[in-house]
PDB file of N, CA and C in Angstrom:
ATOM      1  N   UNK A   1       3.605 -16.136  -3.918  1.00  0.00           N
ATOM      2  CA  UNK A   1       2.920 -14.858  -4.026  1.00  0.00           C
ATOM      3  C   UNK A   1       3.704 -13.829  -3.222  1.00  0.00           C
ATOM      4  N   UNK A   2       3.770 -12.317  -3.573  1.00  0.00           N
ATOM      5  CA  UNK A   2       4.725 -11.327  -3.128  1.00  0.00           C
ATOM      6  C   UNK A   2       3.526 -10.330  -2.839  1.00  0.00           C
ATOM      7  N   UNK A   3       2.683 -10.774  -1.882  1.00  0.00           N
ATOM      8  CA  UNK A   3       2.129  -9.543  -1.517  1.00  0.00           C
ATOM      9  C   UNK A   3       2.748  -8.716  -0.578  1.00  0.00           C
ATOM     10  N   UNK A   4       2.308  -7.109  -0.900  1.00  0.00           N
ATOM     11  CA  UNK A   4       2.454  -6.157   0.012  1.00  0.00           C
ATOM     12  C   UNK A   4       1.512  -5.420   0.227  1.00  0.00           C
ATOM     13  N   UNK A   5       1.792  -4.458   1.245  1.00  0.00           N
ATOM     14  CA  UNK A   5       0.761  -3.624   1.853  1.00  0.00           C
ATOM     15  C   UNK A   5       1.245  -2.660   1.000  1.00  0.00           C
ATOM     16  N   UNK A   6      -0.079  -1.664   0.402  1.00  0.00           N
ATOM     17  CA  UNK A   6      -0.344  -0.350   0.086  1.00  0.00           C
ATOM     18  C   UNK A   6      -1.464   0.913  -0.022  1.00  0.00           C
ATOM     19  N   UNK A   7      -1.278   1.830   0.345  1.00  0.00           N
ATOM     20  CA  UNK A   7      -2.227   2.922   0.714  1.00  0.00           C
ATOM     21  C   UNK A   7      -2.234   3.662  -0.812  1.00  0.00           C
ATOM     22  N   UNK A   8      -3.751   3.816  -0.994  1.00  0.00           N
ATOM     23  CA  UNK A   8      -4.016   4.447  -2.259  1.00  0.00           C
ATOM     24  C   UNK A   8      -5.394   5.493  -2.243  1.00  0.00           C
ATOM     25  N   UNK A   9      -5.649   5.555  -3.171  1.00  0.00           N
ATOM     26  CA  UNK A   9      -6.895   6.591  -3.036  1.00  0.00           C
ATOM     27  C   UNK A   9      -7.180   7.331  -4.443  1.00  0.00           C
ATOM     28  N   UNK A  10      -8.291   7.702  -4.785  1.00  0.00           N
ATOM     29  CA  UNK A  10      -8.442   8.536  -6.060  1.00  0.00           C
ATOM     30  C   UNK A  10      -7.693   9.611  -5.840  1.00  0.00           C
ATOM     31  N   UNK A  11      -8.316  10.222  -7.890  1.00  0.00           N
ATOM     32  CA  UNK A  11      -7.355  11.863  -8.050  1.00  0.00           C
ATOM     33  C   UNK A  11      -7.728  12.771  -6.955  1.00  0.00           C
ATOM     34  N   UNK A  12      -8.774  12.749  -6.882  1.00  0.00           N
ATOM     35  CA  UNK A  12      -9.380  14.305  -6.251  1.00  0.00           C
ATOM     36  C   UNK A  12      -8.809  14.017  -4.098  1.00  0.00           C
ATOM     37  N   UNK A  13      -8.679  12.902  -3.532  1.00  0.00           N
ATOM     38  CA  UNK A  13      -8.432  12.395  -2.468  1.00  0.00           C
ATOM     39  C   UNK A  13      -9.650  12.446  -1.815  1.00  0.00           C
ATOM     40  N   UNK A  14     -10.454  12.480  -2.233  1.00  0.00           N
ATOM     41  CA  UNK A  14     -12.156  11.604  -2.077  1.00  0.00           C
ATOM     42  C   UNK A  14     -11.847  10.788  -0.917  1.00  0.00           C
ATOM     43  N   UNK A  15     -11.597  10.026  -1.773  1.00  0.00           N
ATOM     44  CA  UNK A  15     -11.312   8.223  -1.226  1.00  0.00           C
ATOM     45  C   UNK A  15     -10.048   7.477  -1.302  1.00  0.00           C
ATOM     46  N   UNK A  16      -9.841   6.900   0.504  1.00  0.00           N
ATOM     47  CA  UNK A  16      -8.720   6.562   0.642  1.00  0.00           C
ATOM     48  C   UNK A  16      -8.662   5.403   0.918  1.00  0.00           C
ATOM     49  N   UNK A  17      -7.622   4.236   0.808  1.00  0.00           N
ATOM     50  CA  UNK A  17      -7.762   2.495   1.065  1.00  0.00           C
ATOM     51  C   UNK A  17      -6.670   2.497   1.129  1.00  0.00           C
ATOM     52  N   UNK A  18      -6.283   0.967   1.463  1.00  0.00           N
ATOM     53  CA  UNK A  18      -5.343   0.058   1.856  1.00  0.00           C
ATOM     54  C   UNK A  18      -5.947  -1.289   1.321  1.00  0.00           C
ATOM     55  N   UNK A  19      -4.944  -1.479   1.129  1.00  0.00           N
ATOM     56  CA  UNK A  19      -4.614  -3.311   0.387  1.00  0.00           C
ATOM     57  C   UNK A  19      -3.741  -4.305   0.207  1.00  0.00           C
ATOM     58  N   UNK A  20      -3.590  -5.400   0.236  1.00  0.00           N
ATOM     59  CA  UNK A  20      -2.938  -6.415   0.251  1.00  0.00           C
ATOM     60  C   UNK A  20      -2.485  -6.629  -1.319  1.00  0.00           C
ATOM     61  N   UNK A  21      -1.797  -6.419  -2.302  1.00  0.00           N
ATOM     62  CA  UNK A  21      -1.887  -6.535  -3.558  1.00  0.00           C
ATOM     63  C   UNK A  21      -0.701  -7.360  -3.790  1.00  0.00           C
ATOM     64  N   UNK A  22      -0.476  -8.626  -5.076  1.00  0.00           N
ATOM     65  CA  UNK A  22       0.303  -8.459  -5.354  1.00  0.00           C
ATOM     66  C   UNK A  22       0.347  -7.807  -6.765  1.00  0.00           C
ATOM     67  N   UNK A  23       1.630  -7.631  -7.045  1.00  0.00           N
ATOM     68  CA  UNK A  23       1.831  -6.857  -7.834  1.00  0.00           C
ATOM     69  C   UNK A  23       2.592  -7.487  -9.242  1.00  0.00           C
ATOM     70  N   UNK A  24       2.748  -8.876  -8.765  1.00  0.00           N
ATOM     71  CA  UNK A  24       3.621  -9.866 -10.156  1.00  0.00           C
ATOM     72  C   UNK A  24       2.058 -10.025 -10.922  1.00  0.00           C
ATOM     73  N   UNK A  25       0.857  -9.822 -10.612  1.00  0.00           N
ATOM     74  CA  UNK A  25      -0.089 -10.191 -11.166  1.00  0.00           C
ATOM     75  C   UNK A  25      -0.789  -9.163 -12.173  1.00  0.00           C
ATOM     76  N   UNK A  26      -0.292  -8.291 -11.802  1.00  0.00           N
ATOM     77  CA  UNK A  26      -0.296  -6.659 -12.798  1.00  0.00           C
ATOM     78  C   UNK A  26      -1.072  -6.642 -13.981  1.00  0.00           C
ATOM     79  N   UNK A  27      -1.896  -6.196 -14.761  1.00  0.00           N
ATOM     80  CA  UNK A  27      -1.906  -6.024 -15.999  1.00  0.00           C
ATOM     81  C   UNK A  27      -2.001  -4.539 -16.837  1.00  0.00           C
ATOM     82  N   UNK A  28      -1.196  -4.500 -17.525  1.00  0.00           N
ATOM     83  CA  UNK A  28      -2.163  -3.135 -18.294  1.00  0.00           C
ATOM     84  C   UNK A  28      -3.387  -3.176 -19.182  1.00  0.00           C
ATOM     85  N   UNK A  29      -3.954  -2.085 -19.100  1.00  0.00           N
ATOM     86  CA  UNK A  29      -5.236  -1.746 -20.059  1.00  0.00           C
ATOM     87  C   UNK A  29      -4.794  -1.433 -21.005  1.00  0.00           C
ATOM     88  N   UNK A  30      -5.898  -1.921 -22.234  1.00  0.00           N
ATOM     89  CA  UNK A  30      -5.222  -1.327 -23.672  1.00  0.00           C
ATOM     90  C   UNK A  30      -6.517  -0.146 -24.222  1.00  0.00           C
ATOM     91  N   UNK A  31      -6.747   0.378 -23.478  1.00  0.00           N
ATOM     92  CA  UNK A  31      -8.213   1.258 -23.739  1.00  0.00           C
ATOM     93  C   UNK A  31      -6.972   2.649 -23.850  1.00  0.00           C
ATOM     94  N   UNK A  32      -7.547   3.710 -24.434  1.00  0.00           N
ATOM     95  CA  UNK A  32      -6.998   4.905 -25.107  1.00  0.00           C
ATOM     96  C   UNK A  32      -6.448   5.766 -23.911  1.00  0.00           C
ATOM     97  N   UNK A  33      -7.529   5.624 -22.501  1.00  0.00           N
ATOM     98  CA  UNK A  33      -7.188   6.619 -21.956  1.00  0.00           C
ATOM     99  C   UNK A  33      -5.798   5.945 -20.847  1.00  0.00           C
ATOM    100  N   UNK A  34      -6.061   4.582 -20.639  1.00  0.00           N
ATOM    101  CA  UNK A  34      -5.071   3.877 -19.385  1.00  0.00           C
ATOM    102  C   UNK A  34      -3.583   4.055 -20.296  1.00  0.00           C
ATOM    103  N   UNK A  35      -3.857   3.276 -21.508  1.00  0.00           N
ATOM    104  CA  UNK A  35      -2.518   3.536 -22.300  1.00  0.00           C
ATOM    105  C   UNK A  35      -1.969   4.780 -22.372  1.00  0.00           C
ATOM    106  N   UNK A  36      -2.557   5.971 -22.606  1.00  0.00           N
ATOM    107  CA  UNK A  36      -2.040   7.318 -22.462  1.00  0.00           C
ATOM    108  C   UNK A  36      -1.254   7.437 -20.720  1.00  0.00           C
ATOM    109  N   UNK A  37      -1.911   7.128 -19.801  1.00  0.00           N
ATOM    110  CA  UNK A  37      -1.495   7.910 -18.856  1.00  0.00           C
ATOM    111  C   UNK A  37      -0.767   6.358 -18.635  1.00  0.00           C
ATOM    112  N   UNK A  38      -0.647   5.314 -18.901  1.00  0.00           N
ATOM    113  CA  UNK A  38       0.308   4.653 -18.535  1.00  0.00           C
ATOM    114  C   UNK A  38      -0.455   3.672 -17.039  1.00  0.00           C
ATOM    115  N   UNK A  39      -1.410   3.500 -17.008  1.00  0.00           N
ATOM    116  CA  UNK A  39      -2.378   3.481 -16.385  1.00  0.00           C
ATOM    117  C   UNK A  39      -2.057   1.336 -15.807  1.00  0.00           C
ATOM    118  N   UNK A  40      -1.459   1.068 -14.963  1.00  0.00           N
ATOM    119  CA  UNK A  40      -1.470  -0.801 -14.781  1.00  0.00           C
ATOM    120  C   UNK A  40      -2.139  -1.043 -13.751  1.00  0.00           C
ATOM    121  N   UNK A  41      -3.356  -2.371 -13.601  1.00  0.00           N
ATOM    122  CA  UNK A  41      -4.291  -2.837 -12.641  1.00  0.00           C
ATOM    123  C   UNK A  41      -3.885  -3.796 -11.878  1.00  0.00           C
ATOM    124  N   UNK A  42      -4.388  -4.361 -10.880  1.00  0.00           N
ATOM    125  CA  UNK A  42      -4.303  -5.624 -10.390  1.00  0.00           C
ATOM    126  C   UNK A  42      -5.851  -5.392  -9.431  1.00  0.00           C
ATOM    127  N   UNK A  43      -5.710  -6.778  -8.882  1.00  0.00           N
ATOM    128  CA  UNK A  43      -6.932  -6.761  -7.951  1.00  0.00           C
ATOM    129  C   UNK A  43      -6.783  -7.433  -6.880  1.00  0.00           C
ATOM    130  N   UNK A  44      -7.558  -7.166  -6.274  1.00  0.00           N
ATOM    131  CA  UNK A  44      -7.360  -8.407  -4.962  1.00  0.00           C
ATOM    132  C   UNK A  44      -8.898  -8.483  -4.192  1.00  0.00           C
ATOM    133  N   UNK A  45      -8.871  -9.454  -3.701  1.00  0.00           N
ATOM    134  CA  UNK A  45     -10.334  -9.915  -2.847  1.00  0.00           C
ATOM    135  C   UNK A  45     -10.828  -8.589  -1.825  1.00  0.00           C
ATOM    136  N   UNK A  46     -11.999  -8.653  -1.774  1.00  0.00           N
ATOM    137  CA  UNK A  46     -12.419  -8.229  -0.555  1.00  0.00           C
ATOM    138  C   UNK A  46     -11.874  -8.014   0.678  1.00  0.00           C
ATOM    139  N   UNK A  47     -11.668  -9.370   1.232  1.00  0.00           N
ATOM    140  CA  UNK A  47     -10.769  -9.365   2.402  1.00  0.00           C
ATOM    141  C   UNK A  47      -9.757  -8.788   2.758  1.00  0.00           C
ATOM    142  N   UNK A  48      -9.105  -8.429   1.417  1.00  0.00           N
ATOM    143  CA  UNK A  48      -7.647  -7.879   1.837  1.00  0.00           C
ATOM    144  C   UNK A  48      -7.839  -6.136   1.347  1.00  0.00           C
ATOM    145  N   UNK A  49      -8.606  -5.813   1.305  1.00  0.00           N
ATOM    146  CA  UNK A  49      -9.062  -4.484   1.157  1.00  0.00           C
ATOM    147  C   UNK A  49      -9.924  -3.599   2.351  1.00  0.00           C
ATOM    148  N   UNK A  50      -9.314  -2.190   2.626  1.00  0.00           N
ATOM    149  CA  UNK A  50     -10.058  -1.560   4.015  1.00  0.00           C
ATOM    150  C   UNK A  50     -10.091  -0.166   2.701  1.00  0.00           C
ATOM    151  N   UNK A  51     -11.365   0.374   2.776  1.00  0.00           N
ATOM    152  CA  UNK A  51     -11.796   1.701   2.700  1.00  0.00           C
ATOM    153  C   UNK A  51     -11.904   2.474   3.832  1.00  0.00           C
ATOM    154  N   UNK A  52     -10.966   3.114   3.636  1.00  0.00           N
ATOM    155  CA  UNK A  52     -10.637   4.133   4.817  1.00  0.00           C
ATOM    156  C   UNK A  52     -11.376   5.668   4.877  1.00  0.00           C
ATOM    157  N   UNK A  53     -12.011   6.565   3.595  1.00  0.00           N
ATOM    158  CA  UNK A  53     -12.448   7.174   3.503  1.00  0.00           C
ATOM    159  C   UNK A  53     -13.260   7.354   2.186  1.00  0.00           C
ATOM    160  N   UNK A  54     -14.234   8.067   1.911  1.00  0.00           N
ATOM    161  CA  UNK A  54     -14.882   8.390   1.057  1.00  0.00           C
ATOM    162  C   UNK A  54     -16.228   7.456   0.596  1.00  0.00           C
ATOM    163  N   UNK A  55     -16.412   6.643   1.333  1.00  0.00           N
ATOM    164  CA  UNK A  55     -17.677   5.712   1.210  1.00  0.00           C
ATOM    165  C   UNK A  55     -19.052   6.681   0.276  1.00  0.00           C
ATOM    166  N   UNK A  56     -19.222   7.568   0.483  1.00  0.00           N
ATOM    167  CA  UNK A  56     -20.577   8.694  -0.109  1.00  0.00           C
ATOM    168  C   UNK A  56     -19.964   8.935  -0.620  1.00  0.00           C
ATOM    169  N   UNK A  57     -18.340   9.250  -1.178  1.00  0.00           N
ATOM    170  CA  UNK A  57     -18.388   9.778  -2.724  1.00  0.00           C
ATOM    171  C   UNK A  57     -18.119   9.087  -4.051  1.00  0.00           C
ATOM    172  N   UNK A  58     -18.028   7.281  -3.364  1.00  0.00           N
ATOM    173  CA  UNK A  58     -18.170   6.821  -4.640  1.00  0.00           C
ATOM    174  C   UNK A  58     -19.711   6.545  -5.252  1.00  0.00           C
ATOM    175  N   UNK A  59     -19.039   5.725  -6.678  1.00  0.00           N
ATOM    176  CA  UNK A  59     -20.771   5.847  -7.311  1.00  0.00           C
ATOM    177  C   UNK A  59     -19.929   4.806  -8.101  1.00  0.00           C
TER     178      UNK A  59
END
């Protein structure tokens, strides 16, 4: 496994995190809007995830 550390956050900068991801595990979406913008996922556990800001502005 090739995890790394990375800092991310939504469009508007709402909400900011950090995570442990790897990234060989990748997938893309085939839904209209991810394919347009080119849009690739991955996930990772709980554990390896810190929300750093925006807790009240998700939903």
């Amino acid at each position: 496994m090739s995890e790394q550390h990375y800092f991310g956050g939504c469009q508007c900068g709402a909400i900011r995190f950090e995570a442990d991801l790897d990234l060989e595990r990748a997938m893309t979406c085939n839904c209209s809007r991810c394919q347009r913008l080119g849009s690739v996922l991955t996930f990772t556990p709980r554990s390896k995830f810190t929300l750093l800001q925006g807790e009240a502005a998700m939903t």
